[in-house]
C-alpha atoms as a PDB file:
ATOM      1  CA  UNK A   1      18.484  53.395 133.934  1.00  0.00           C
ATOM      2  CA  UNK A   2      20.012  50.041 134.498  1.00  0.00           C
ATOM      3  CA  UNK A   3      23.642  49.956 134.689  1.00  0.00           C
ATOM      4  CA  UNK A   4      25.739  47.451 132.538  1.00  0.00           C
ATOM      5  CA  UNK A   5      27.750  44.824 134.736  1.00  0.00           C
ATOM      6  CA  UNK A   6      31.282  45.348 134.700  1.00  0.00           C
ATOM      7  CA  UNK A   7      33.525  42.462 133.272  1.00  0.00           C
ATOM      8  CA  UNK A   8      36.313  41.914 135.659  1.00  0.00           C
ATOM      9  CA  UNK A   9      39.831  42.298 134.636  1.00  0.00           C
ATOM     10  CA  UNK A  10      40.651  38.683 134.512  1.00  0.00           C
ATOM     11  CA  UNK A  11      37.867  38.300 132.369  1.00  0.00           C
ATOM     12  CA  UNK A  12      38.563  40.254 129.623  1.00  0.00           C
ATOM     13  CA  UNK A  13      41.323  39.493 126.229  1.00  0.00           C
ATOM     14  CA  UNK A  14      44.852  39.586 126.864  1.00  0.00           C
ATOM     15  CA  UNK A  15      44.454  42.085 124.321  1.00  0.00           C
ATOM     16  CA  UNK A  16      42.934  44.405 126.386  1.00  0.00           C
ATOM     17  CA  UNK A  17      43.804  43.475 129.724  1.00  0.00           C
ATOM     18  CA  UNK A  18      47.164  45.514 131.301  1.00  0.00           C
ATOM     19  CA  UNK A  19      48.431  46.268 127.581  1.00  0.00           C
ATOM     20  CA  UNK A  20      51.335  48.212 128.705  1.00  0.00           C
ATOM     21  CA  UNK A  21      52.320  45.546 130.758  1.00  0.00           C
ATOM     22  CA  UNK A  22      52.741  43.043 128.678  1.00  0.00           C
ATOM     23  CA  UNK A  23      54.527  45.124 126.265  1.00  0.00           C
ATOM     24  CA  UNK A  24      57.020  45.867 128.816  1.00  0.00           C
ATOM     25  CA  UNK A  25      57.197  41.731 130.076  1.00  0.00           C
ATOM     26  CA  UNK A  26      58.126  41.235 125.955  1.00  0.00           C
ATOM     27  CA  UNK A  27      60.879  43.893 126.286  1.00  0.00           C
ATOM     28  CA  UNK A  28      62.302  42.784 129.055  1.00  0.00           C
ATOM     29  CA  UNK A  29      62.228  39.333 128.316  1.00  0.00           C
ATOM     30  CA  UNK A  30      63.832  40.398 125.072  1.00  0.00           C
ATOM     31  CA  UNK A  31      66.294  43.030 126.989  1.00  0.00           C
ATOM     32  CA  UNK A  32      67.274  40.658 129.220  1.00  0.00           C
ATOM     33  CA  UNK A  33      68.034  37.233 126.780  1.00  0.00           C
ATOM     34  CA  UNK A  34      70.082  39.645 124.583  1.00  0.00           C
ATOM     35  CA  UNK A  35      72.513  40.824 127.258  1.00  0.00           C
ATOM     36  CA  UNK A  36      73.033  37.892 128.624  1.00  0.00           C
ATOM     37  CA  UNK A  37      73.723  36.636 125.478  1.00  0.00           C
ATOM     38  CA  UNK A  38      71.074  33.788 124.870  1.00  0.00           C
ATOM     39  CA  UNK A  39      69.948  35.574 122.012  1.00  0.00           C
ATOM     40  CA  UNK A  40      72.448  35.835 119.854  1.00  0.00           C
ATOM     41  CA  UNK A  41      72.657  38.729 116.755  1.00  0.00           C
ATOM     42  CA  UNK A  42      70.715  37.732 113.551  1.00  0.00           C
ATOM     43  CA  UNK A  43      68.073  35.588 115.424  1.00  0.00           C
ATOM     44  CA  UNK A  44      64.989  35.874 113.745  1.00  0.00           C
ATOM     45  CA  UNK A  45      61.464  37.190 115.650  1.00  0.00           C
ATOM     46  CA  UNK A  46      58.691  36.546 114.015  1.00  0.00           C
ATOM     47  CA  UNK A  47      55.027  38.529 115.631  1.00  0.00           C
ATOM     48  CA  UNK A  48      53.346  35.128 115.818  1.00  0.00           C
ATOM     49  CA  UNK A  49      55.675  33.222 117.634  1.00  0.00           C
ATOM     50  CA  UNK A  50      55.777  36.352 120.415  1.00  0.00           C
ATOM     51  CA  UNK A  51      52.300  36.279 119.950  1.00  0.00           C
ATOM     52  CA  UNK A  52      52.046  33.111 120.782  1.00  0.00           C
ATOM     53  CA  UNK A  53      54.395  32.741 123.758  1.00  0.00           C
ATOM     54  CA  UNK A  54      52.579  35.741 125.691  1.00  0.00           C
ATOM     55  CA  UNK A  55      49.703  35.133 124.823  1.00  0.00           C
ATOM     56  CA  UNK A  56      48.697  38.335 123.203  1.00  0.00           C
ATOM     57  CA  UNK A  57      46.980  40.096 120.549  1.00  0.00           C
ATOM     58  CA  UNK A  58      49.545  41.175 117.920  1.00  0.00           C
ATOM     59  CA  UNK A  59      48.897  45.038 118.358  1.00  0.00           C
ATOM     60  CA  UNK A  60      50.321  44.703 121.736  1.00  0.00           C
ATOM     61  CA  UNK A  61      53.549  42.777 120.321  1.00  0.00           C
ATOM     62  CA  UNK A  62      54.293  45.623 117.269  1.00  0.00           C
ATOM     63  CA  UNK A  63      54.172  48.177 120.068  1.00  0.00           C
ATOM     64  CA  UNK A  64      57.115  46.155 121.710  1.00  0.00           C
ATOM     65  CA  UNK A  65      59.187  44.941 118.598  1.00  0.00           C
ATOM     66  CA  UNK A  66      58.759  48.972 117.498  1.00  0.00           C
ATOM     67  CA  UNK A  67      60.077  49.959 121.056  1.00  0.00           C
ATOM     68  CA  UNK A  68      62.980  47.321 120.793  1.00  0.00           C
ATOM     69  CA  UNK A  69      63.904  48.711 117.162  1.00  0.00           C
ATOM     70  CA  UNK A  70      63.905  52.197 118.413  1.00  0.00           C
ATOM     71  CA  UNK A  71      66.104  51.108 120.985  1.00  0.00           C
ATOM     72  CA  UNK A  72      68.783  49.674 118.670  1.00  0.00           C
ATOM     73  CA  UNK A  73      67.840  46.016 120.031  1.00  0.00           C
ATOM     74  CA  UNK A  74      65.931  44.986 117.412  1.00  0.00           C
ATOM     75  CA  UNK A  75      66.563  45.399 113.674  1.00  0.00           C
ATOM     76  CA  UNK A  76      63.422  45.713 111.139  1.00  0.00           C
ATOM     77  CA  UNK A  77      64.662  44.653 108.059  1.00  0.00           C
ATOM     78  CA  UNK A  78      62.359  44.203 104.488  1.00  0.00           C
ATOM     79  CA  UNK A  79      61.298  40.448 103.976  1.00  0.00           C
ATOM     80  CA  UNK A  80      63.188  39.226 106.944  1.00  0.00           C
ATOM     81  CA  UNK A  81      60.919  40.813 109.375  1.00  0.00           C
ATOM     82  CA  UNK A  82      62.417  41.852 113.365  1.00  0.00           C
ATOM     83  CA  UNK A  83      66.378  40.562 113.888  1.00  0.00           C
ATOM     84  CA  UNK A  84      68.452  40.796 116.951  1.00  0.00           C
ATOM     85  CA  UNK A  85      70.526  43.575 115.939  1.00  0.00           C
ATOM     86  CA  UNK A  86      73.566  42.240 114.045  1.00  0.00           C
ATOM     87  CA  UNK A  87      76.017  45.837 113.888  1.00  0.00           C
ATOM     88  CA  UNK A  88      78.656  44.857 111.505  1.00  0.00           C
ATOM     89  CA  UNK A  89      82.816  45.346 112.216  1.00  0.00           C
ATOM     90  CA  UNK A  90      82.268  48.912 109.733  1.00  0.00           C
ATOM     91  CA  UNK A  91      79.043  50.183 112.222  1.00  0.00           C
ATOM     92  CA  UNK A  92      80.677  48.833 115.486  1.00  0.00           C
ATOM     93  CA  UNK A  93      84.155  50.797 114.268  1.00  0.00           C
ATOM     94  CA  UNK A  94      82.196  54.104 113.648  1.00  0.00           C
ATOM     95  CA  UNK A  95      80.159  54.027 116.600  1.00  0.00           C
ATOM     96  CA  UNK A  96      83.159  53.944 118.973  1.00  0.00           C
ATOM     97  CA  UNK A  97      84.861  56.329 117.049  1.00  0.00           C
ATOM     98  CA  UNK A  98      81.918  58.372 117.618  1.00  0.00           C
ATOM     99  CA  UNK A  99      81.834  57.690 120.827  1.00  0.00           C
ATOM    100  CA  UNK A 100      85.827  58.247 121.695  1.00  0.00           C
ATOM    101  CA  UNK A 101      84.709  62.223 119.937  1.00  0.00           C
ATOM    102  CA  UNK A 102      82.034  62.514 122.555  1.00  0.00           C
ATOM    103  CA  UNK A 103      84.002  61.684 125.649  1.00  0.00           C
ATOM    104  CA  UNK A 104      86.925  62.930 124.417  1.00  0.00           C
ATOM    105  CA  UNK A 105      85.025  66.279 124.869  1.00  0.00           C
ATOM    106  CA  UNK A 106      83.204  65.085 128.006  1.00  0.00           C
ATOM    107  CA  UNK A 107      86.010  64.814 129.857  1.00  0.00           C
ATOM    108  CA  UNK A 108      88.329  67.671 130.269  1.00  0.00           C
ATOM    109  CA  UNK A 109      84.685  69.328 131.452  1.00  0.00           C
ATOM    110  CA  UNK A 110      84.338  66.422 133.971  1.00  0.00           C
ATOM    111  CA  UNK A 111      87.820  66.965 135.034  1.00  0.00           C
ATOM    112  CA  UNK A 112      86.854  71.388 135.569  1.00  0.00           C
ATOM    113  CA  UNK A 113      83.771  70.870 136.699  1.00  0.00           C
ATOM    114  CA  UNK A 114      83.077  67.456 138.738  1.00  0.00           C
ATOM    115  CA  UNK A 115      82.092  68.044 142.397  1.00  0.00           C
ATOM    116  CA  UNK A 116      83.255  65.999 144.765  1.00  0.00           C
ATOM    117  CA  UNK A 117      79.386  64.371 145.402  1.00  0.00           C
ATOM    118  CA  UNK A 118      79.754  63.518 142.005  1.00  0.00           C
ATOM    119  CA  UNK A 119      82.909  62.063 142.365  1.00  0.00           C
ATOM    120  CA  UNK A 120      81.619  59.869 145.429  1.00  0.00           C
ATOM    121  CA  UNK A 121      79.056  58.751 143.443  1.00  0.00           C
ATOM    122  CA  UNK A 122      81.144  57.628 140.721  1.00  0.00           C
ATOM    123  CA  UNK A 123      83.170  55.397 142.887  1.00  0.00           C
ATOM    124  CA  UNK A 124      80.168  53.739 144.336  1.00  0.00           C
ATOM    125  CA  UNK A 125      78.965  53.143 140.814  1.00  0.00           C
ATOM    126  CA  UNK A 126      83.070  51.328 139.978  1.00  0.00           C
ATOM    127  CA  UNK A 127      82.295  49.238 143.363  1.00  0.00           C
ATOM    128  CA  UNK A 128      78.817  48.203 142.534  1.00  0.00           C
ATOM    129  CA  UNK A 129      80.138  47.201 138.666  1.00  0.00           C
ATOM    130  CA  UNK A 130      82.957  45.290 140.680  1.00  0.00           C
ATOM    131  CA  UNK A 131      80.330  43.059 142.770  1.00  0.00           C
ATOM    132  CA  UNK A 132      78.038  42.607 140.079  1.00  0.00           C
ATOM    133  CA  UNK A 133      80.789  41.016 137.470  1.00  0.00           C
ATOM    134  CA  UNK A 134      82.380  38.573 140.309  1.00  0.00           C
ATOM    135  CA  UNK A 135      78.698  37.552 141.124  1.00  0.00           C
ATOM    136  CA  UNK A 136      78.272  36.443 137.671  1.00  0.00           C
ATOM    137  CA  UNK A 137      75.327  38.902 137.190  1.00  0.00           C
ATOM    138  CA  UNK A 138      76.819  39.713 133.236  1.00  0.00           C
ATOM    139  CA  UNK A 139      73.838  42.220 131.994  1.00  0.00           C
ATOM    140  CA  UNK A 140      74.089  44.281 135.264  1.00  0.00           C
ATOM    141  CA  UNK A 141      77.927  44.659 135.516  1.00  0.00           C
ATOM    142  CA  UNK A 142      77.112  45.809 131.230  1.00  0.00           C
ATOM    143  CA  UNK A 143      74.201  48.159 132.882  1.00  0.00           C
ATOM    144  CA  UNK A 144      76.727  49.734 135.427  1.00  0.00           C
ATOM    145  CA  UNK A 145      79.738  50.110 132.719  1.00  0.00           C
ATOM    146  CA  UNK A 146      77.242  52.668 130.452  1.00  0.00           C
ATOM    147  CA  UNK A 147      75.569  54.128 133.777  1.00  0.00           C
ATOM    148  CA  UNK A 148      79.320  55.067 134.819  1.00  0.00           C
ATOM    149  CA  UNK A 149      80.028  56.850 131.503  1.00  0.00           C
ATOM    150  CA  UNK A 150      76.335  58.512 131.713  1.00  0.00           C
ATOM    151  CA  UNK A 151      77.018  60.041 134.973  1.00  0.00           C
ATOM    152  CA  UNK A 152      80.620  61.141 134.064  1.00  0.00           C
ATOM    153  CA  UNK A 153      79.201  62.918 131.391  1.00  0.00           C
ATOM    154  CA  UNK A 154      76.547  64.594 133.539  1.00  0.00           C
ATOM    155  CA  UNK A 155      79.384  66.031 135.941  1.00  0.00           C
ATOM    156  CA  UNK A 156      80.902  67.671 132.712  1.00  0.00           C
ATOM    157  CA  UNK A 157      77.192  70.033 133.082  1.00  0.00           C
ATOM    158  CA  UNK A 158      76.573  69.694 129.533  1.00  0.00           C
ATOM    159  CA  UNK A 159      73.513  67.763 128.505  1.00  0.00           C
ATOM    160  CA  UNK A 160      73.541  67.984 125.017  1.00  0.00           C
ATOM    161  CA  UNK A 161      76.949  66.202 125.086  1.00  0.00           C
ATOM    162  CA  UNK A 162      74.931  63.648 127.531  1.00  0.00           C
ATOM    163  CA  UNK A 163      71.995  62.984 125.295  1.00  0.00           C
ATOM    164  CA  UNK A 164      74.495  62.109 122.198  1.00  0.00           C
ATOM    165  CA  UNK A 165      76.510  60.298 124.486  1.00  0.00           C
ATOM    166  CA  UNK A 166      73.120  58.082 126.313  1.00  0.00           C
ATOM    167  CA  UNK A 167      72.348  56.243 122.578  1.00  0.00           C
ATOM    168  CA  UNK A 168      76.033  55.383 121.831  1.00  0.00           C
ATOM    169  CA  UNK A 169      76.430  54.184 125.164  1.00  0.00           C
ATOM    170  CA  UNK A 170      73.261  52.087 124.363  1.00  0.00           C
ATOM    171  CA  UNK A 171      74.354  50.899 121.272  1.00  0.00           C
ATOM    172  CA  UNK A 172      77.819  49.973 122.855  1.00  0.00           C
ATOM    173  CA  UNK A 173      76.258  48.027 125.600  1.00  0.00           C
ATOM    174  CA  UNK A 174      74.470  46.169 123.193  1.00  0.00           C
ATOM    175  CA  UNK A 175      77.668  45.614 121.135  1.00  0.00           C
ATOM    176  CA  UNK A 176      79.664  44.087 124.184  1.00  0.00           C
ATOM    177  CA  UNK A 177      76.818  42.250 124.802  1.00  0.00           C
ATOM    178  CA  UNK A 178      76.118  40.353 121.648  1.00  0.00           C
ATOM    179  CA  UNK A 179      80.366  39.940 121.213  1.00  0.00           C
ATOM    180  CA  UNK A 180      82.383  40.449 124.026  1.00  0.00           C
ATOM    181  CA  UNK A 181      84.966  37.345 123.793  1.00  0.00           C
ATOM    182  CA  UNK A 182      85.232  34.433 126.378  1.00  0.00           C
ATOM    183  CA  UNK A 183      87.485  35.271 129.510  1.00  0.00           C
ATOM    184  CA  UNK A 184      87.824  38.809 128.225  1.00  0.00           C
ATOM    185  CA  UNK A 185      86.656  41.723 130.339  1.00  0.00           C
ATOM    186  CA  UNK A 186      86.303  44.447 127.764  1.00  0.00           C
ATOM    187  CA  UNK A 187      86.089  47.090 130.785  1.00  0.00           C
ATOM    188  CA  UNK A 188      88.287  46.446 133.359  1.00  0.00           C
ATOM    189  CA  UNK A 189      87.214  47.755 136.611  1.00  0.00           C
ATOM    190  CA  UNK A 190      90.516  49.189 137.550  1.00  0.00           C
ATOM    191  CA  UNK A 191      90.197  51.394 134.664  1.00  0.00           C
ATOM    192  CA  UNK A 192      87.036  53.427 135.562  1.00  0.00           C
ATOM    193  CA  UNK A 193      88.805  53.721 139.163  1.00  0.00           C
ATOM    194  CA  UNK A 194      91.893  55.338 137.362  1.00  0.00           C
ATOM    195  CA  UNK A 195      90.136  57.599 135.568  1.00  0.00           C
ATOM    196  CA  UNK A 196      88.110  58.617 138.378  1.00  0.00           C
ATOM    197  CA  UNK A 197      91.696  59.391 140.440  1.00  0.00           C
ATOM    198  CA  UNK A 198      92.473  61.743 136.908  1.00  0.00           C
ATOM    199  CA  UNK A 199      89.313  63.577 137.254  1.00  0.00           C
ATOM    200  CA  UNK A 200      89.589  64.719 140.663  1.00  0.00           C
ATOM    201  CA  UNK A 201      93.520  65.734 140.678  1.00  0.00           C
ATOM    202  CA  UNK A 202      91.574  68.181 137.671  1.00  0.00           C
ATOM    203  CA  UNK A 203      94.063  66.585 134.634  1.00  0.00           C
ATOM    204  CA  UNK A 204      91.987  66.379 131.965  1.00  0.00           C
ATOM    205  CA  UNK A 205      95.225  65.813 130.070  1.00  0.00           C
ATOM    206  CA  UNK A 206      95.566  62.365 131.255  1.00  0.00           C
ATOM    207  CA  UNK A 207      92.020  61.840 131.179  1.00  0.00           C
ATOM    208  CA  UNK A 208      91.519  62.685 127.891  1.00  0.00           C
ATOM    209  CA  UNK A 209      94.403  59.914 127.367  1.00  0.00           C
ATOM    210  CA  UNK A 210      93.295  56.989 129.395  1.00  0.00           C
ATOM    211  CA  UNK A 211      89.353  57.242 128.289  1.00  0.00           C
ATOM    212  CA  UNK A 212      90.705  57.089 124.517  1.00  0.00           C
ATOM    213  CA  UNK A 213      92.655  53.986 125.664  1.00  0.00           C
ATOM    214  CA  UNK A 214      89.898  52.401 127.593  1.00  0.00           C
ATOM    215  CA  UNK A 215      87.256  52.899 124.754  1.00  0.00           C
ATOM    216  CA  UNK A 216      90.111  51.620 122.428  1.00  0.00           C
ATOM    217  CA  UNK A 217      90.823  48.395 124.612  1.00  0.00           C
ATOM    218  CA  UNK A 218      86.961  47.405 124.692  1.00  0.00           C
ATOM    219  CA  UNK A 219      86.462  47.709 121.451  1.00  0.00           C
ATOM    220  CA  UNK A 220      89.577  45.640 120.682  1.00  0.00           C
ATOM    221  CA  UNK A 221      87.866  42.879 123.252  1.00  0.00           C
ATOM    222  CA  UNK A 222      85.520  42.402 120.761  1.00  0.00           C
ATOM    223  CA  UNK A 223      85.112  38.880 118.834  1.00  0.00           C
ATOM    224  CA  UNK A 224      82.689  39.931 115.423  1.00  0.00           C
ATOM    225  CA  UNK A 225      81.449  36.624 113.478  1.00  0.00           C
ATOM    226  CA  UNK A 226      78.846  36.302 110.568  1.00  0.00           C
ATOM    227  CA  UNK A 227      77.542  33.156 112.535  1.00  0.00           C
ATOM    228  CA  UNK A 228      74.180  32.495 112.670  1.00  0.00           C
ATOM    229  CA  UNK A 229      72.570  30.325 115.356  1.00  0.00           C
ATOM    230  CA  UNK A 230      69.879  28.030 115.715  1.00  0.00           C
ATOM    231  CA  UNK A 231      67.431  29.175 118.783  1.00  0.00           C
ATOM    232  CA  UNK A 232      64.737  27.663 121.094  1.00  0.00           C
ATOM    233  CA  UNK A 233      63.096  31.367 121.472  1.00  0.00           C
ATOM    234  CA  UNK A 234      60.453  29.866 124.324  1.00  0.00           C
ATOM    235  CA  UNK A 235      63.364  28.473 126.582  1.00  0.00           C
ATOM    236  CA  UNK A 236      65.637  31.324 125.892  1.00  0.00           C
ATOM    237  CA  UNK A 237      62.522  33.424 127.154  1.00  0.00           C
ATOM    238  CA  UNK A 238      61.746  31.483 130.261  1.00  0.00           C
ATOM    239  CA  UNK A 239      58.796  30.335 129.006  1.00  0.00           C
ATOM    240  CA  UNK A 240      59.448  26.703 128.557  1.00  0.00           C
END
């Protein structure tokens, strides 16, 4: 029996060729302009002009504008199609009050149960958030902020707490993101390095105090418009 040839890779449609792939190129590409606040909220993406920048079949882009929804990046909203996520003053306002409940919890377990590993770790995380904002690199020093609440909530050994606690730091992220205000640092280093000092002398008192204030002084950092914005979505993309 005569064996059919094999169509090389490079042959075959984008749309069939490394799928996954270019999913994940869209999200990041996506990920990435939204942090570092190219793309700002409300902007309007439409699945042929995606389809059209990547190249791809639009099966492959749905799979990435549903992951981006899921992900609070994306909004999917009837006759207006896929939005950067726009969170209004009332959503932002109940998210970090829901998220001042969460740590508020978090940390008086931190501050019982944190080993001193953990602690270590924590620091390196504070010093690595440090470099990253005086380098300029704005969506990692964001990155670092939530990946130092995420493992502070991990040394409090209660993961349910962490899996509530992983989508509002998500959302928050996003938040600063889209409106943290010129020449404001919503997280100042120096605070994460304070609380650290609180959770290893074991006062969760104090703790409990200064993470309330800290959530309280991001949010506060925040500048909220109704603006919307006028975008060139293939240079903002890199693919000019």
């Amino acid at each position: 029996m005569k064996k059919k040839p094999v169509t090389p890779a490079s042959a075959r449609p984008a749309s069939t060729r490394g799928s996954g792939v270019v999913d994940q190129k869209i999200y990041d590409s996506v990920l990435k302009a939204v942090m570092s606040q190219r793309l700002p909220p409300g902007t309007k993406l439409t699945e042929a002009s995606l389809c059209e920048l990547f190249a791809v079949s639009r099966t492959i882009v749905r799979k990435a504008i549903q992951r981006l929804a899921h992900d609070h990046i994306l909004e999917l909203r009837p006759n207006r199609g896929a939005i950067i996520a726009q969170p209004t003053p009332q959503e932002t306002r109940e998210i970090f009050a829901a998220r001042r409940a969460i740590e508020a919890a978090i940390v008086p377990l931190a501050a019982e149960h944190a080993t001193r590993a953990q602690i270590a770790r924590l620091r390196q995380i504070v010093k690595e958030e440090h470099a990253s904002f005086h380098s300029g690199d704005h969506p990692k020093w964001i990155r670092l902020g939530g990946e130092f609440h995420i493992l502070l909530s991990e040394t409090a050994g209660n993961p349910v707490l962490t899996r509530f606690l992983r989508e509002l730091v998500s959302r928050c992220s996003l938040i600063i993101a889209l409106y943290q205000a010129p020449n404001k640092t919503p997280c100042p280093n120096h605070e994460h390095e304070e609380l650290i000092d609180a959770i290893a002398d074991g006062d969760a008192t104090k703790a409990i105090a200064m993470m309330n204030q800290h959530l309280l002084d991001i949010e506060r950092a925040l500048r909220l418009s109704d603006d919307e914005h006028e975008v060139d979505l293939a240079e903002i993309l890199d693919l000019a």
